[in-house]
Protein backbone atom coordinates (compact mmCIF):
# COMPACT_ATOMS: atom_id res chain seq x y z
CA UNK A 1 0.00 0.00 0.00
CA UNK A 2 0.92 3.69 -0.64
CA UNK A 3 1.21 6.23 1.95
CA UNK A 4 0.19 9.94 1.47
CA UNK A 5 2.74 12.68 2.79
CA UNK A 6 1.00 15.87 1.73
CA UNK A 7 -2.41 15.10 0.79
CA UNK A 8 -3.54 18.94 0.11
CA UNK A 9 -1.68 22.31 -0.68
CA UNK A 10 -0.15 23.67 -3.42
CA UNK A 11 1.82 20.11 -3.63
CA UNK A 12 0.53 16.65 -3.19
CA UNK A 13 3.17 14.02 -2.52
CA UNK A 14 2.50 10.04 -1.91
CA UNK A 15 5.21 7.32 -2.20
CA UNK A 16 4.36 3.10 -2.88
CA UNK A 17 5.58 0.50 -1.75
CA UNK A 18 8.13 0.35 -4.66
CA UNK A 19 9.94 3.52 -2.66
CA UNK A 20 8.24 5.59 -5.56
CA UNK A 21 7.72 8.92 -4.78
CA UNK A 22 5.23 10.90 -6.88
CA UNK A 23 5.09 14.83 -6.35
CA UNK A 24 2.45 16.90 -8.35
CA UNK A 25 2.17 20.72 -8.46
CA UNK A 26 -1.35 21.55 -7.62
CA UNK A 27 -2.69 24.77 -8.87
CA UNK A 28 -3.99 23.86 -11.85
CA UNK A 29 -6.36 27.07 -11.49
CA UNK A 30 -3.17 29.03 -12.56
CA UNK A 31 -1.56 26.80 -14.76
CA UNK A 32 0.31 25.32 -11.59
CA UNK A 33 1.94 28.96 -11.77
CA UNK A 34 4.58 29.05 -9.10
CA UNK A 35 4.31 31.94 -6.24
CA UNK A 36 5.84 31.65 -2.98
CA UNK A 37 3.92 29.45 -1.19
CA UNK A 38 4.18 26.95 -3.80
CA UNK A 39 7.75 27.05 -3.79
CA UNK A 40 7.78 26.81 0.23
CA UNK A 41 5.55 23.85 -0.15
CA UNK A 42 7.44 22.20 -2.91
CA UNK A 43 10.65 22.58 -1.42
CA UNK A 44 9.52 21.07 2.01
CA UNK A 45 8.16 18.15 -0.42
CA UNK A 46 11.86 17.61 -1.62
CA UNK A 47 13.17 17.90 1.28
CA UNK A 48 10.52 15.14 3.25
CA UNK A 49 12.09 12.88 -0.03
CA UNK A 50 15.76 13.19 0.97
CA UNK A 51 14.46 12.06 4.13
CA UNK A 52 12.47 9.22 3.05
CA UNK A 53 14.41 5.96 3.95
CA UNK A 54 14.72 3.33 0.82
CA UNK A 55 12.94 6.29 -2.00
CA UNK A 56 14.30 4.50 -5.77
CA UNK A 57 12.10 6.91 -8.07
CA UNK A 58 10.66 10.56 -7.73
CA UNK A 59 8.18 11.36 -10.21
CA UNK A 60 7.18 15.19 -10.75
CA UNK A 61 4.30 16.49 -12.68
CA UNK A 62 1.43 18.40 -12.66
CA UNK A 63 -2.10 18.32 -12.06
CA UNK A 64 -4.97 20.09 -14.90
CA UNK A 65 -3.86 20.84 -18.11
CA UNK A 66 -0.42 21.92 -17.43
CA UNK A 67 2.86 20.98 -16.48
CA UNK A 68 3.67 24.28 -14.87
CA UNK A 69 3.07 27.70 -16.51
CA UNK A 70 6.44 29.31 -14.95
CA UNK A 71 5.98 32.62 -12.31
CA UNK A 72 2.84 33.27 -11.51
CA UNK A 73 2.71 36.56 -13.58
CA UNK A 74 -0.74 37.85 -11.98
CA UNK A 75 0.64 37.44 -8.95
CA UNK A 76 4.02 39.47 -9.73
CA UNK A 77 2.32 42.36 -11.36
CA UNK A 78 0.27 42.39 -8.16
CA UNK A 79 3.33 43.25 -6.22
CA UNK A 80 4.42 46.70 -7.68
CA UNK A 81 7.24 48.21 -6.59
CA UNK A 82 7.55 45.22 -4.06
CA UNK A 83 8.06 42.90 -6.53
CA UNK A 84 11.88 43.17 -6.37
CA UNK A 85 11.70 41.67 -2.64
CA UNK A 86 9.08 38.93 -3.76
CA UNK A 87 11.20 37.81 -6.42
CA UNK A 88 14.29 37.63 -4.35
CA UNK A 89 11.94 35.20 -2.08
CA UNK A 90 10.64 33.13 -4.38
CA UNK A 91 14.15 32.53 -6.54
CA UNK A 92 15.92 31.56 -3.47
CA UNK A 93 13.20 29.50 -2.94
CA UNK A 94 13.11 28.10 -6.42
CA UNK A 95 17.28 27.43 -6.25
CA UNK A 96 16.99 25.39 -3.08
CA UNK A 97 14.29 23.31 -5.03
CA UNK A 98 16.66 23.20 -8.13
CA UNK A 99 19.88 21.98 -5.65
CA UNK A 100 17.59 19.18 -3.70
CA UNK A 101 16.23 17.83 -7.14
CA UNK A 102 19.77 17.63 -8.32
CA UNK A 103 21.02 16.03 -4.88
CA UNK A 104 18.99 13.68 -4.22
CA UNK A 105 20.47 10.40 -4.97
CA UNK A 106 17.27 8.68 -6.70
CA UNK A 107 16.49 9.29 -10.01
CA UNK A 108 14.00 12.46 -10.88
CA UNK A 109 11.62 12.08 -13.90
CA UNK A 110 9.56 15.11 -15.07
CA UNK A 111 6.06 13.50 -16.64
CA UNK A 112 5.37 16.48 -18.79
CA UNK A 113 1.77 17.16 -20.87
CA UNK A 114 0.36 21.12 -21.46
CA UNK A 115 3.05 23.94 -21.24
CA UNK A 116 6.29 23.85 -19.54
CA UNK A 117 7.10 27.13 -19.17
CA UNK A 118 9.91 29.75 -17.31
CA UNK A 119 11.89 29.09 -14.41
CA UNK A 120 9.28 26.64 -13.11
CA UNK A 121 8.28 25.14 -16.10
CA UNK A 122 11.02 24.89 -18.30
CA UNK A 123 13.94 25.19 -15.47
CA UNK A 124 12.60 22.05 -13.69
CA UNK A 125 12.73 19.75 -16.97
CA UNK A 126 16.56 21.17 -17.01
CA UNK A 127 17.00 19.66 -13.64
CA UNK A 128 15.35 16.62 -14.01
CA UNK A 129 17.05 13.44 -14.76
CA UNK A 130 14.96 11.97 -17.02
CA UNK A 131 12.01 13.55 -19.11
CA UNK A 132 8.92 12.09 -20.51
CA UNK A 133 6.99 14.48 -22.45
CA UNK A 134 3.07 14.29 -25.07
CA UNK A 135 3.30 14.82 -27.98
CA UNK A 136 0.80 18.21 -27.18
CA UNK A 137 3.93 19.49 -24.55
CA UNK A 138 5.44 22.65 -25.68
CA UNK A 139 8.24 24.14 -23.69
CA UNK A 140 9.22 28.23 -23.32
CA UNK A 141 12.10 29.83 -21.48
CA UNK A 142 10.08 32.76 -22.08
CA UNK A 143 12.15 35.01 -19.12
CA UNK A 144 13.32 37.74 -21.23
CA UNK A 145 10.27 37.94 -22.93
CA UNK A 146 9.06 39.32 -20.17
CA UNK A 147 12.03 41.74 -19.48
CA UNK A 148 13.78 39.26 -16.75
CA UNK A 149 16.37 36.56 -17.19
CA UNK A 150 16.75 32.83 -16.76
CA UNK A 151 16.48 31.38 -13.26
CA UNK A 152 16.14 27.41 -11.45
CA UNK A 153 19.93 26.77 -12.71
CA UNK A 154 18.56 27.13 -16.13
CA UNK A 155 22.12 29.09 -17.44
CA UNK A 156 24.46 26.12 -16.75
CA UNK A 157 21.46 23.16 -17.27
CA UNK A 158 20.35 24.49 -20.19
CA UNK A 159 23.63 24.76 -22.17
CA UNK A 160 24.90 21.79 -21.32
CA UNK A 161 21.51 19.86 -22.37
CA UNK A 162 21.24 21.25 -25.73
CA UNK A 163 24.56 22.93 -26.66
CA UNK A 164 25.37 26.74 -26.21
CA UNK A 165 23.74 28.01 -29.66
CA UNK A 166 20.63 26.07 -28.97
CA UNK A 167 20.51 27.38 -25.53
CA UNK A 168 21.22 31.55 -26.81
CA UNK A 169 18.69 30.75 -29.52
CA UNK A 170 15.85 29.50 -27.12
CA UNK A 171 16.56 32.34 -24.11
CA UNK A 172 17.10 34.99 -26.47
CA UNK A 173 14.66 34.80 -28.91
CA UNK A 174 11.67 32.76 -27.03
CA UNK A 175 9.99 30.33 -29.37
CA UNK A 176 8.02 27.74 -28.08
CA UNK A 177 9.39 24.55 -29.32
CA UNK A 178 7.28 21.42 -29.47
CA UNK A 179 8.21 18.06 -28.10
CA UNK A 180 9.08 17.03 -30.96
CA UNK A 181 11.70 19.78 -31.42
CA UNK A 182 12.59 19.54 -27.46
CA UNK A 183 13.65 15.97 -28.17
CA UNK A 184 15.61 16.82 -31.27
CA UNK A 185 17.49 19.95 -29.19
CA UNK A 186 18.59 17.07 -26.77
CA UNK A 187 16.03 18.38 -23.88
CA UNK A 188 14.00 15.45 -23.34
CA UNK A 189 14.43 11.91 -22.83
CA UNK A 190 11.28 10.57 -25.29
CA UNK A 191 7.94 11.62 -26.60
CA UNK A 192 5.36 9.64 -26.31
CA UNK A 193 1.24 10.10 -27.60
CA UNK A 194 -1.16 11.91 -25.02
CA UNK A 195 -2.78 8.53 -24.07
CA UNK A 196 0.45 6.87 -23.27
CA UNK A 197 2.44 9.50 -21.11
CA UNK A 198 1.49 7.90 -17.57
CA UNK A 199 2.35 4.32 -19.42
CA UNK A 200 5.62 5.36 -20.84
CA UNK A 201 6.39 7.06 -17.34
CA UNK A 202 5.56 3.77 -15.64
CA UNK A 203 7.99 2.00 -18.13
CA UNK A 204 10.64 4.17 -17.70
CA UNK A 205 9.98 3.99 -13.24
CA UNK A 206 10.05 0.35 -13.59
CA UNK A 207 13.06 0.00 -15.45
CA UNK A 208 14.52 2.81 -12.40
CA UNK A 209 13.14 0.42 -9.64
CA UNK A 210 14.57 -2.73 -11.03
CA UNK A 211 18.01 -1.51 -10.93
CA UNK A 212 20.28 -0.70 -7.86
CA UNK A 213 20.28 2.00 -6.12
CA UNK A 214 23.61 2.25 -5.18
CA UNK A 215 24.53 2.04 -8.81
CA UNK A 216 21.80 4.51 -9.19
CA UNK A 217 22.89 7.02 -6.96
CA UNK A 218 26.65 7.28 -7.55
CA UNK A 219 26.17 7.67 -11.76
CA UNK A 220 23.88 10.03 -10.90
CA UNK A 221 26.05 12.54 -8.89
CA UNK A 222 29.09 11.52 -11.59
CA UNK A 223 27.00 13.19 -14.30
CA UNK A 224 26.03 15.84 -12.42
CA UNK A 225 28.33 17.16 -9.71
CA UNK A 226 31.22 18.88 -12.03
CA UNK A 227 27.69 20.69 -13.36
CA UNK A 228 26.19 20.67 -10.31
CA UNK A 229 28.97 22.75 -8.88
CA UNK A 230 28.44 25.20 -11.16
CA UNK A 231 25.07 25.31 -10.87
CA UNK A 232 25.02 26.08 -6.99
CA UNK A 233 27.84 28.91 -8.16
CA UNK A 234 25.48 30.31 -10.82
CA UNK A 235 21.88 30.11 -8.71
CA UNK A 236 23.10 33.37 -6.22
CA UNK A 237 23.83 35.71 -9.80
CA UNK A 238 20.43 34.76 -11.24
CA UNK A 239 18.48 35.29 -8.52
CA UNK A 240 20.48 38.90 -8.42
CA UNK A 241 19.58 39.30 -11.79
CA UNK A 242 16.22 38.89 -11.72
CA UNK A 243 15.10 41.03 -8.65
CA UNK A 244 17.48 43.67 -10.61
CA UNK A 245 15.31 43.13 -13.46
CA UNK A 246 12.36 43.05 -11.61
CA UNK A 247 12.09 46.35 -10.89
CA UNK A 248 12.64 48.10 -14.10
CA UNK A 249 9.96 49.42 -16.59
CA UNK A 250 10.71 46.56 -19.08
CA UNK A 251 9.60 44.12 -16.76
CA UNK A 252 6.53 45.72 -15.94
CA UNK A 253 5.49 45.82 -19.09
CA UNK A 254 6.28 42.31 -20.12
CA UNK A 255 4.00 40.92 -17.02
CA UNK A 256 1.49 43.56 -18.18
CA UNK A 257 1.54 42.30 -21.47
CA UNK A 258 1.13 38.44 -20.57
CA UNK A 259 -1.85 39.50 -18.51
CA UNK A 260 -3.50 41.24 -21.37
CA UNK A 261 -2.54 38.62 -24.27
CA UNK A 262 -0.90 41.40 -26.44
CA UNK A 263 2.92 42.05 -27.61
CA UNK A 264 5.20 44.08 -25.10
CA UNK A 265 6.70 47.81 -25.84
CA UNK A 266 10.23 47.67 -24.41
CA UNK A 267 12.04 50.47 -24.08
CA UNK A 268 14.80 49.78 -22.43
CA UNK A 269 13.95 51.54 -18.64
């Protein structure tokens, strides 16, 4: 029998008897938009994983229609001239999510269907292990389109996923790639039809749970710790970055223009 660790919030979290841990992002009335109490509540999640005794598989997804939407842009616009401060919050909070997905010793595997989008969305497929996406995904770094920068680890991840053109090309100039095109650019792991994401997930967990952990655990911090280093060095300058950006007029606008569904006027204030 499972067991259910956070049965209500912004997160839900349950684990089998397998050790399989499976942690959804519940706000699907915002497009599981992250603000600060989801990050709180998702890093707390992480961290009750670390702790879990015997855990061989985290799963992460997201309940509705949606992955995750990245920031919560209604409820950054809402903020004003305080959303410098909220921002620094809620990218601290976002990094230590970022560093406990990448240290934890089992295997992470992103389940992906509706948009993956910004630091939440599309930074949190960089940091997963593995990624399973539909064939309806579609995937946006989409921070400088709305007059900020990348965030979740997403300058180091990124590049070394897809190569550093690919990764200038997608930050810089936004386009929202399908899964088709993520799994060319070397960001996911397969692509499967709508109907057979939670099978092909499944697949992929059992093949995770029938081999040993120990094995597991050590290839997985080979691959990433001469990243991961790098990573933890990066996370403090992006989340200066952003707040920095945060507070100009470019930024304003960009969340503005998200909100109304219309193209942004920077100026470069």
């Amino acid at each position: 029998m499972g067991e259910r660790l956070v049965g209500s919030g912004p997160v839900l979290l349950d684990v089998d008897e397998r050790g399989v841990a499976r942690l959804r992002l519940n706000r699907p009335e915002a497009s599981n938009g992250l603000d600060v109490d989801l990050l709180a509540a998702l890093h707390d999640a992480v961290m009750t994983c670390h702790a879990r005794p015997g855990l061989r598989v985290l799963v992460l997804s997201g309940e509705g229609r949606h992955f995750c939407a990245g920031g919560d842009v209604k409820v950054f616009a809402s903020k004003g001239a305080g959303l410098p401060d909220y921002l620094r919050e809620a990218t601290s909070r976002l990094q230590m999510v970022v560093a406990g997905l990448l240290a934890l010793p089992a295997p992470v595997v992103a389940s992906v269907h509706g948009f993956a989008a910004g630091g939440g969305g599309f930074g949190l497929v960089c940091a997963a292990d593995l990624v399973v996406a539909a064939e309806s995904a579609r995937f946006l770094g989409g921070a400088t389109r709305v007059g900020m920068a990348p965030d979740a680890g997403a300058t180091v991840t990124l590049p070394a996923l897809v190569g550093l053109r690919k990764a200038l090309e997608i930050a810089l100039t936004n386009p929202v790639l399908t899964a088709t095109e993520a799994l060319d650019a070397g960001l996911l792991t397969a692509v499967v039809p709508e109907g057979e994401l939670a099978a092909r997930t499944e697949e992929l967990v059992a093949t995770l749970v029938a081999g040993a952990p120990r094995a597991l655990a050590a290839t997985k911090w080979l691959m990433w710790s001469g990243l991961g280093a790098r990573v933890e060095a990066q996370l403090p300058e992006e989340a200066r970055t952003v707040s920095e950006l945060s507070g100009s007029a470019d930024a304003r606008e960009g969340l503005d223009a998200v909100i109304e569904r219309r193209a942004p006027h920077f100026t470069g204030d």
